[in-house]
C-alpha atoms as a PDB file:
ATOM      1  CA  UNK A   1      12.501 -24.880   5.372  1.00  0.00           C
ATOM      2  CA  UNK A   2       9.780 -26.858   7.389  1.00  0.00           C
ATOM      3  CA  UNK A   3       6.733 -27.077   5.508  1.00  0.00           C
ATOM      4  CA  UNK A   4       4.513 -24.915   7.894  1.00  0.00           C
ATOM      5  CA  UNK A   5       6.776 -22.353   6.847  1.00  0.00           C
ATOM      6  CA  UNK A   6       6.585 -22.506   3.371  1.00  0.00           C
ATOM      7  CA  UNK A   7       3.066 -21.114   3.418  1.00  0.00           C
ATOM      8  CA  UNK A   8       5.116 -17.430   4.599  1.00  0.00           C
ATOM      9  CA  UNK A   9       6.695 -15.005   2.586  1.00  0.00           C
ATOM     10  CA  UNK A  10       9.544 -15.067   5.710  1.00  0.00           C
ATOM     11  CA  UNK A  11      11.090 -11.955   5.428  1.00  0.00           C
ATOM     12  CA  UNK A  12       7.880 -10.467   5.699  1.00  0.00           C
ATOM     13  CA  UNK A  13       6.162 -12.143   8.082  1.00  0.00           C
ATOM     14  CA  UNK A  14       9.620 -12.037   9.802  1.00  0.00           C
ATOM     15  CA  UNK A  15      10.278  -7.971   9.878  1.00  0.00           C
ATOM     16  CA  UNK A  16       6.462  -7.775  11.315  1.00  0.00           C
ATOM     17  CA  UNK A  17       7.562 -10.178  14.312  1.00  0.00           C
ATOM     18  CA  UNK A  18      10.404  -8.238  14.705  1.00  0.00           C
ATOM     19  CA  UNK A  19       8.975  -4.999  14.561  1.00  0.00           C
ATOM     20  CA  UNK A  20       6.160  -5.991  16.500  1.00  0.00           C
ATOM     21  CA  UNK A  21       8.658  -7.488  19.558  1.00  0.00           C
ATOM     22  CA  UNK A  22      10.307  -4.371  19.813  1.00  0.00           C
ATOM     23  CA  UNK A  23       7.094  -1.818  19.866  1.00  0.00           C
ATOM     24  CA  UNK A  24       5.338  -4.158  22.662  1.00  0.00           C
ATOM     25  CA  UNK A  25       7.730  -7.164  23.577  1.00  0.00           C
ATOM     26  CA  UNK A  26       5.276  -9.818  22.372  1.00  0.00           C
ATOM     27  CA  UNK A  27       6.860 -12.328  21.790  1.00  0.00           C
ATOM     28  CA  UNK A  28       9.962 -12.360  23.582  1.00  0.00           C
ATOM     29  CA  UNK A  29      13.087 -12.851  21.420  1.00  0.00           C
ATOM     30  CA  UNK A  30      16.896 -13.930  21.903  1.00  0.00           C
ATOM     31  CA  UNK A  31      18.957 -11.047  22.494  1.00  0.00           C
ATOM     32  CA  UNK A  32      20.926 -12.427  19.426  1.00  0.00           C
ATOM     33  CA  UNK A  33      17.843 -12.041  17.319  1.00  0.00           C
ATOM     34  CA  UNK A  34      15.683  -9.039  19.024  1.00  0.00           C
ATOM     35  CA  UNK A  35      17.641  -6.293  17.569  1.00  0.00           C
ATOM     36  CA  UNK A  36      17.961  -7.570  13.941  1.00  0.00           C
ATOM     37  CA  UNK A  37      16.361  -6.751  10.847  1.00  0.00           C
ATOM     38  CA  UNK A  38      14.773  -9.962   8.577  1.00  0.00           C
ATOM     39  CA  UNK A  39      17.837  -9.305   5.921  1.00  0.00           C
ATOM     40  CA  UNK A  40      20.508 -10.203   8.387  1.00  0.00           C
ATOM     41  CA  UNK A  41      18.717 -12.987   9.297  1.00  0.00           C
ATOM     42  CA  UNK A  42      19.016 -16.459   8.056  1.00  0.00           C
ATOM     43  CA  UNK A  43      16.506 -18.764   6.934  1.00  0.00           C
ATOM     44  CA  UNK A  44      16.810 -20.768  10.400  1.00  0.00           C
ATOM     45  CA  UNK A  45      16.285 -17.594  12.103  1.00  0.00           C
ATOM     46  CA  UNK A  46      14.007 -16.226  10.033  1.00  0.00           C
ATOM     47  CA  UNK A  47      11.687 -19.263  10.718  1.00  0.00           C
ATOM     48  CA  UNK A  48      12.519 -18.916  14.513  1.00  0.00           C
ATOM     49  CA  UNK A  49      11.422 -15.333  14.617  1.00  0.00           C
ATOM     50  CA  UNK A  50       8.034 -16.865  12.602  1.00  0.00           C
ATOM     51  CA  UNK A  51       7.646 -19.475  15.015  1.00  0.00           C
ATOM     52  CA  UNK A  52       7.867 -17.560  17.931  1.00  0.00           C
ATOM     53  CA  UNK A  53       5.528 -15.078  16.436  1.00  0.00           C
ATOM     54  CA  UNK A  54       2.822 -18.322  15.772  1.00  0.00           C
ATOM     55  CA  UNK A  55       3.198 -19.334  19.157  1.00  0.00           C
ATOM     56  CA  UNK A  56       2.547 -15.576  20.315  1.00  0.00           C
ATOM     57  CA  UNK A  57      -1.069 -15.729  18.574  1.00  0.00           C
ATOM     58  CA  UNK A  58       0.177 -12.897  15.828  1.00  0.00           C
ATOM     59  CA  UNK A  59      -1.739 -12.679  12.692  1.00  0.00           C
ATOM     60  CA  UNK A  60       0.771 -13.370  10.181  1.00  0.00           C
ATOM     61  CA  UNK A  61      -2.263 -14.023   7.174  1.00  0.00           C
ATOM     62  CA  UNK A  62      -0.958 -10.646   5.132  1.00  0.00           C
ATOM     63  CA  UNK A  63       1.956 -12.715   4.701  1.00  0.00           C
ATOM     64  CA  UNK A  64       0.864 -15.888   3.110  1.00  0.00           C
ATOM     65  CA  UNK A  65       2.788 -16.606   0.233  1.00  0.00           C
ATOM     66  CA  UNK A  66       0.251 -18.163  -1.520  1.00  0.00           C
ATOM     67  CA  UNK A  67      -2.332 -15.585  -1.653  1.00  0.00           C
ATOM     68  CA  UNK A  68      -3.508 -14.721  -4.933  1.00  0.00           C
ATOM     69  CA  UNK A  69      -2.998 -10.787  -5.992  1.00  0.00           C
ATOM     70  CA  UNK A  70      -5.898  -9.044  -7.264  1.00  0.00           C
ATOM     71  CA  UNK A  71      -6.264  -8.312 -10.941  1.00  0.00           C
ATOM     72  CA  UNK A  72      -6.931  -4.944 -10.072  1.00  0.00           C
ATOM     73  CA  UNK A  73      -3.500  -5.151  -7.647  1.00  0.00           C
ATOM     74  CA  UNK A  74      -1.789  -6.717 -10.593  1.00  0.00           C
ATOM     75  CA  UNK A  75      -3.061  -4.290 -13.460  1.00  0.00           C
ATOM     76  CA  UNK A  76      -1.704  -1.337 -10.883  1.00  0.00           C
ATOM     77  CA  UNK A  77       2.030  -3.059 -10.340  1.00  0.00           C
ATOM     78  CA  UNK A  78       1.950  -3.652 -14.199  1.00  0.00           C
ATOM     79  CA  UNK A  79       1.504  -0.239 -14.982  1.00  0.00           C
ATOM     80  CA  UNK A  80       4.075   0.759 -12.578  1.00  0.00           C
ATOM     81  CA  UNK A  81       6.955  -1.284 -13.932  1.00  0.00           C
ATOM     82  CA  UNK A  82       6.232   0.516 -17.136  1.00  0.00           C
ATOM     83  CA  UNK A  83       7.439   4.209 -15.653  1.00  0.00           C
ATOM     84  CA  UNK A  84      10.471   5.091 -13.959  1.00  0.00           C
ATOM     85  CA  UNK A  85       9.878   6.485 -10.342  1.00  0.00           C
ATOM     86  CA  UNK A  86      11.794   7.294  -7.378  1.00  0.00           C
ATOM     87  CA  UNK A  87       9.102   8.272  -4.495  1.00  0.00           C
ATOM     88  CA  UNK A  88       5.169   7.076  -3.925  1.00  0.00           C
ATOM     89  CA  UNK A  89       2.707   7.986  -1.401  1.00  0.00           C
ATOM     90  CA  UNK A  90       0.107   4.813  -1.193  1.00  0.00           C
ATOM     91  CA  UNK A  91      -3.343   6.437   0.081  1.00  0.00           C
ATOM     92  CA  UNK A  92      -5.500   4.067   2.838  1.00  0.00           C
ATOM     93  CA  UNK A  93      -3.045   0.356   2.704  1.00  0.00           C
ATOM     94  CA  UNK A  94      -5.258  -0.770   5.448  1.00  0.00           C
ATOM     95  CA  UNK A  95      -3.388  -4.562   5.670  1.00  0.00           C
ATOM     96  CA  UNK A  96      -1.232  -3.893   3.078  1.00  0.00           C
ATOM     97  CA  UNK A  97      -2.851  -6.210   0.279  1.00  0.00           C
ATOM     98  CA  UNK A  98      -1.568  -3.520  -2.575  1.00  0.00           C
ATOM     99  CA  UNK A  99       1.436  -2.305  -0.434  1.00  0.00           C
ATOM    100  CA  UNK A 100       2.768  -5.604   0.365  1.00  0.00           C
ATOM    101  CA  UNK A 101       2.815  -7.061  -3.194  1.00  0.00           C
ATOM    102  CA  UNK A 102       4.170  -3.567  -4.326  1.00  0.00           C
ATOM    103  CA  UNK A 103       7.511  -3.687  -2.058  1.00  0.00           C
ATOM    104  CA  UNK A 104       8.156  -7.646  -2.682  1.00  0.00           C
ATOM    105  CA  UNK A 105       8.329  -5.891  -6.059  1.00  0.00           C
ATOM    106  CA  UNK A 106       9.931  -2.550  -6.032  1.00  0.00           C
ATOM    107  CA  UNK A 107      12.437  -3.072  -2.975  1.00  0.00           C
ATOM    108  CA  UNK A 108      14.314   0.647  -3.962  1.00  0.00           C
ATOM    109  CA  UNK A 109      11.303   2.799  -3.955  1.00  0.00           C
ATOM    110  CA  UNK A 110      10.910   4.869  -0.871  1.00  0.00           C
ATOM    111  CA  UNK A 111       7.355   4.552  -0.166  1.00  0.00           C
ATOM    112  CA  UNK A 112       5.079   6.938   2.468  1.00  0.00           C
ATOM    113  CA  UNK A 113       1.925   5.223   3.703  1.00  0.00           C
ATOM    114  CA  UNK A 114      -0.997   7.339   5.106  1.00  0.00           C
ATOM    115  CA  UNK A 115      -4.502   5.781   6.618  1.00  0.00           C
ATOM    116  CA  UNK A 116      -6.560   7.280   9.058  1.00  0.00           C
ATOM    117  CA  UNK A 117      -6.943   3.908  11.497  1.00  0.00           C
ATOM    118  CA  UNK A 118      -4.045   4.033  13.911  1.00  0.00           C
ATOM    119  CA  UNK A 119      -3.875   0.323  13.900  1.00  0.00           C
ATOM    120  CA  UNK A 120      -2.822   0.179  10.865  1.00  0.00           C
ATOM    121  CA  UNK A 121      -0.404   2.498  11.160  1.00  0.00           C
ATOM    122  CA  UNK A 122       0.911   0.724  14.052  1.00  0.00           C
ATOM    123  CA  UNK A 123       1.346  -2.440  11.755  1.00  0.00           C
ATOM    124  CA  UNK A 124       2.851  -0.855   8.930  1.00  0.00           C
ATOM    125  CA  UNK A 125       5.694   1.311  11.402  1.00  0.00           C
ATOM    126  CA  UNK A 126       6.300  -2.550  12.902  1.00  0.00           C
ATOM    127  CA  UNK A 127       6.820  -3.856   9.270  1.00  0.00           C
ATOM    128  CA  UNK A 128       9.311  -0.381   8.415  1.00  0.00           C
ATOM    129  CA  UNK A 129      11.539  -1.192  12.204  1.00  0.00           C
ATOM    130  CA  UNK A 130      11.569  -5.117  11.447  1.00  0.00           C
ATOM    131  CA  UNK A 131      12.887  -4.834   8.255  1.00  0.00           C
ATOM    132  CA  UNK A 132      10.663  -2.462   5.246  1.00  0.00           C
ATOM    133  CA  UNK A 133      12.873   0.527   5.751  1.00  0.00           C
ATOM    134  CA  UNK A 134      11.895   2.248   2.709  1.00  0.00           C
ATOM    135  CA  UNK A 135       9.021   2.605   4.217  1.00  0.00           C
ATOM    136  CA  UNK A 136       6.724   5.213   6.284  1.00  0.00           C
ATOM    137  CA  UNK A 137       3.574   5.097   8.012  1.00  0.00           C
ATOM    138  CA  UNK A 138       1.990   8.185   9.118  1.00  0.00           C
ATOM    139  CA  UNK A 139      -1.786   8.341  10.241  1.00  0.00           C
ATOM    140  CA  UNK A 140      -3.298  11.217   8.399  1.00  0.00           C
ATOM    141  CA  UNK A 141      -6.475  12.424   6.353  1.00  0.00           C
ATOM    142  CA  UNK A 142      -5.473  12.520   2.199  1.00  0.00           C
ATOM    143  CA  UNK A 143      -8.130  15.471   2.384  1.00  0.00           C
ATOM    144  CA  UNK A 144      -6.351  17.628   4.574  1.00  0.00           C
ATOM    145  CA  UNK A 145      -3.308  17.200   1.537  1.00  0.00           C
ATOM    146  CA  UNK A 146      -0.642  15.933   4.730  1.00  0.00           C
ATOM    147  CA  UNK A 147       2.317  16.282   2.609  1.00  0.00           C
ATOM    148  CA  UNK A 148       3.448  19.367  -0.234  1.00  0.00           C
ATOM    149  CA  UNK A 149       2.694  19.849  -3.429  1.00  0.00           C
ATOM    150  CA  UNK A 150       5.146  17.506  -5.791  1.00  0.00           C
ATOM    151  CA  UNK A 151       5.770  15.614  -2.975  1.00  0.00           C
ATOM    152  CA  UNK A 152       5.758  12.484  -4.783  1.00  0.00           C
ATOM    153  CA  UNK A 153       6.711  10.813  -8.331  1.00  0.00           C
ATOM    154  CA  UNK A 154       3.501   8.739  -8.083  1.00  0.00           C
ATOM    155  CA  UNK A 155       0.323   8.459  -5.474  1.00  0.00           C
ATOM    156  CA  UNK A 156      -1.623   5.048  -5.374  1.00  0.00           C
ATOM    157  CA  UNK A 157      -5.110   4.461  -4.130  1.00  0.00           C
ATOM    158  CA  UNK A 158      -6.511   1.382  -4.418  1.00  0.00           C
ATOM    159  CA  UNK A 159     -10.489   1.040  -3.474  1.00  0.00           C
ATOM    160  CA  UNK A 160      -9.987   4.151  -1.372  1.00  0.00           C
ATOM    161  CA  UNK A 161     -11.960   6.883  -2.708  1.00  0.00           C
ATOM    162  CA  UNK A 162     -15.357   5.257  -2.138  1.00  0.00           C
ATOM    163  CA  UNK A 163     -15.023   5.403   1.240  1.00  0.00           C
ATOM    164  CA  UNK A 164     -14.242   8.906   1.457  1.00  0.00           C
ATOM    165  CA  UNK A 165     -17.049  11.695   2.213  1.00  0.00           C
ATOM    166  CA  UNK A 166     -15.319  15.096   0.500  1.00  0.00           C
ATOM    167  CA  UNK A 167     -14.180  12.801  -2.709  1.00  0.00           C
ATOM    168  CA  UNK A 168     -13.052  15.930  -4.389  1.00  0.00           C
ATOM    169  CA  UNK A 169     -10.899  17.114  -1.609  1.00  0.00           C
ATOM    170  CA  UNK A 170      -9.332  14.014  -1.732  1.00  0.00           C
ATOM    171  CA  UNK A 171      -8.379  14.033  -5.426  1.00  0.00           C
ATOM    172  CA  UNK A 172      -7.382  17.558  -5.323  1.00  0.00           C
ATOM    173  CA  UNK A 173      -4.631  16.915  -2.072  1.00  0.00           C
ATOM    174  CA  UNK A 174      -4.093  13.470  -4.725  1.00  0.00           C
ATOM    175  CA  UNK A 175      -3.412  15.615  -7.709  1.00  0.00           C
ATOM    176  CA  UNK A 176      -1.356  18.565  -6.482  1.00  0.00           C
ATOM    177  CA  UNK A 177       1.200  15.780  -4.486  1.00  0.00           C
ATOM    178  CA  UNK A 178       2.348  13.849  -6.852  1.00  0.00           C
ATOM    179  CA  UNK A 179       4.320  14.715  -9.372  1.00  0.00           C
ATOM    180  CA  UNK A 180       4.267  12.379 -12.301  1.00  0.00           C
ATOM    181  CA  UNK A 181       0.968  10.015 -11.796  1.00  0.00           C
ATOM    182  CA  UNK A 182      -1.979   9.515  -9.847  1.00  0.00           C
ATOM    183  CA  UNK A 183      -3.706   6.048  -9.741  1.00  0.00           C
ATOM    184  CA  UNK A 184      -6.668   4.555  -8.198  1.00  0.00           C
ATOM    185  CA  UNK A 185      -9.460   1.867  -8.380  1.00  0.00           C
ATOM    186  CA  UNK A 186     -12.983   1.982  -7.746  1.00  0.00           C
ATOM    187  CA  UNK A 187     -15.641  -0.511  -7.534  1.00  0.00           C
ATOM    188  CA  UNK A 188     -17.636  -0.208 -11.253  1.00  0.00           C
ATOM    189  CA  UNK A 189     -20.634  -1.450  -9.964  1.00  0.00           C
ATOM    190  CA  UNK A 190     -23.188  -1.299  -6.745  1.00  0.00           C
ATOM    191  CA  UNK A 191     -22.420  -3.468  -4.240  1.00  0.00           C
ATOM    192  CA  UNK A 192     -23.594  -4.630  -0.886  1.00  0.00           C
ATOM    193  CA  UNK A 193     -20.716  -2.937   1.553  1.00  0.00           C
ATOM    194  CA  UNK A 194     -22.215  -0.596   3.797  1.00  0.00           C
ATOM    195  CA  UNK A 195     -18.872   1.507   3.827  1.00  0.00           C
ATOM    196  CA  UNK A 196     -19.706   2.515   0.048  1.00  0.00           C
ATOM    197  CA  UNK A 197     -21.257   5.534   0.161  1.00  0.00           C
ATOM    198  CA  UNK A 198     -20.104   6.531  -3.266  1.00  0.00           C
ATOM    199  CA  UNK A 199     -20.450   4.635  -7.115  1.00  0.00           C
ATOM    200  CA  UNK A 200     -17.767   6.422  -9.087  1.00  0.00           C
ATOM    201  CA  UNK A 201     -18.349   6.803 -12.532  1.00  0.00           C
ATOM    202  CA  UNK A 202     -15.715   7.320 -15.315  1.00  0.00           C
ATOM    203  CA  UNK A 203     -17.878  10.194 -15.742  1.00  0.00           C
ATOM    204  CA  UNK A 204     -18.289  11.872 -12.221  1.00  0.00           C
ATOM    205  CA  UNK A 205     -14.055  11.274 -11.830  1.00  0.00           C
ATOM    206  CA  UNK A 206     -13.367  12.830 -15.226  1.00  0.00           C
ATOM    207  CA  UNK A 207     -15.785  15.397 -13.665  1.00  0.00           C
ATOM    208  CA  UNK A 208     -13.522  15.116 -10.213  1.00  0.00           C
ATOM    209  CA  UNK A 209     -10.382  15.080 -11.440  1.00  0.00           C
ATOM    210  CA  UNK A 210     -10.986  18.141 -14.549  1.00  0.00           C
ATOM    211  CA  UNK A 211     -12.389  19.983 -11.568  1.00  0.00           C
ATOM    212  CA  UNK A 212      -8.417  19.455  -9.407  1.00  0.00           C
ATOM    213  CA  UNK A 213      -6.790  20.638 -13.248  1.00  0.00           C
ATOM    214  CA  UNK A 214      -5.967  17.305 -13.924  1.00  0.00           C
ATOM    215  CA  UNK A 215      -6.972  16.398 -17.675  1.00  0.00           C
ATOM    216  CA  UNK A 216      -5.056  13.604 -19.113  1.00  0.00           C
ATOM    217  CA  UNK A 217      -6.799  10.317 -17.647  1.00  0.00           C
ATOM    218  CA  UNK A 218      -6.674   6.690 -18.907  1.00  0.00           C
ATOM    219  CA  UNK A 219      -9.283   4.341 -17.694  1.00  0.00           C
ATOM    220  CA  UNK A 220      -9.572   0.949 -18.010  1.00  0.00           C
ATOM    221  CA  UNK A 221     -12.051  -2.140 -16.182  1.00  0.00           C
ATOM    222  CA  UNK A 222     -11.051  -4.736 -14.417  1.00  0.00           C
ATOM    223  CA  UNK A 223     -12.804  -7.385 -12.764  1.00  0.00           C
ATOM    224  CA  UNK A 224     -15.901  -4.903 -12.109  1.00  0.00           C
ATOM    225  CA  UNK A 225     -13.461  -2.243 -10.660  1.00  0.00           C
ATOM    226  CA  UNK A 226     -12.405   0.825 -12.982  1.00  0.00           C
ATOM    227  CA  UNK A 227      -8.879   1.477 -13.341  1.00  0.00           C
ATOM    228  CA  UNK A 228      -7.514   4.788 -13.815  1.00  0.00           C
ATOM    229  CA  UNK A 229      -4.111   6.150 -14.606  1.00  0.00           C
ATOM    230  CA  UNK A 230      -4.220  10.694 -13.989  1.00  0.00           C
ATOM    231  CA  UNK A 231      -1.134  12.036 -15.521  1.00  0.00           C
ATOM    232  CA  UNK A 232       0.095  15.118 -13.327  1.00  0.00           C
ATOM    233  CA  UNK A 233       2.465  17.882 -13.584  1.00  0.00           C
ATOM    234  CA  UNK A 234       5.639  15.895 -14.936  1.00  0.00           C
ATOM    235  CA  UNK A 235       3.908  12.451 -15.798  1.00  0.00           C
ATOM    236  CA  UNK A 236       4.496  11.571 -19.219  1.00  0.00           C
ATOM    237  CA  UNK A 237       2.320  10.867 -21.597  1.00  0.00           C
ATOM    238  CA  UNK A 238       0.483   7.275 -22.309  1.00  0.00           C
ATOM    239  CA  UNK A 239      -0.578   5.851 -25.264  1.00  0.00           C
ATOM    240  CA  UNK A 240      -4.471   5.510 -25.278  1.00  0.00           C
END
């Protein structure tokens, strides 16, 4: 592997080329490589797809491989290899810092991704068609509940809910999808980003989520976020 290279997770950044060549032909591939996905691929291709994606001006930073994961993105994957799970529905993954870490890890788990920017939808359906397959992207609102109830084992949303006006619609849609466990962070403390428009309490979402008949929370801080874990209809049980 050349050493510009190295910096890349390259199946990643790889299935995002790919994906991306075939929903708008930038860059232009070899027909022997155009219609692959990155696991067929081998590590000379992989880097040629890269390359060609470089040279094409993509923005292949979500793929680094030497960005460092959040403690808050690390506390959630923790708790997640500690349950068994089969399904997930990851609220507002933006650029994928949670989402990205998350498959590298759990490479089985079918996994639905909603956000309301079609953008990033766009990027995310590029990463599914180059290569994430057990993945979805669908642009939708998480108050409008897009999906049924028990539609998933587990719903994730990671510094999501402070950026949402009808907080309590969102938990509620949150609550009655998934199945097992609900799990979000929140910034703990005020900060300067104009897109805040809420400070979440442990108080106002034990408030939130009592109100969606959800009563079996476990919070924990981290790194001036709070952490919580909402056990739903078939979640089990955690110690304290």
């Amino acid at each position: 592997m050349t050493e510009p290279m190295q910096k890349y997770n390259l199946p990643a950044a790889a299935a995002f080329v790919l994906g991306h060549a075939r929903s708008t032909g930038v860059p232009v591939l070899s027909p022997n490589l155009s219609q692959k996905i990155a696991a067929e691929c081998s590590t000379d291709e992989l880097e040629q797809i890269v390359a060609a994606g470089q040279a094409a001006g993509l923005k292949l930073y979500p793929f680094k491989s030497n960005t460092q994961i959040l403690a808050r993105i690390r506390r959630t994957l923790g708790f997640l290899h500690s349950v068994s799970f089969e399904t997930m529905l990851d609220v507002g993954s933006g650029r994928g810092a949670f989402l990205l870490p998350f498959m590298y890890d759990f490479p089985w788990i079918q996994v639905t991704s909603v956000d309301l920017l079609e953008k990033r939808v766009a990027f995310l359906r590029e990463l599914a068609d180059g290569g994430f397959r057990q993945l979805r992207a669908v642009r939708a609102d998480i108050c409008t509940q897009p999906f049924p109830n028990d539609s998933f084992d587990v719903v994730t949303m990671l510094e999501v809910l402070e950026h949402i006006p009808s907080v309590q619609k969102a938990i509620t849609s949150a609550v009655r999808m998934a199945k097992q466990y609900v799990v979000l962070t929140v910034p703990s403390k005020p900060d300067d980003n104009p897109e805040h428009i809420h400070l979440l309490t442990r108080e106002k979402l034990t408030g939130l989520f009592f109100a969606a008949g959800c009563t079996r929370l476990h919070f924990d801080g981290v790194e001036g976020h709070l952490f919580l874990i909402a056990v739903t209809n078939h979640g089990k049980e955690l110690d304290a």
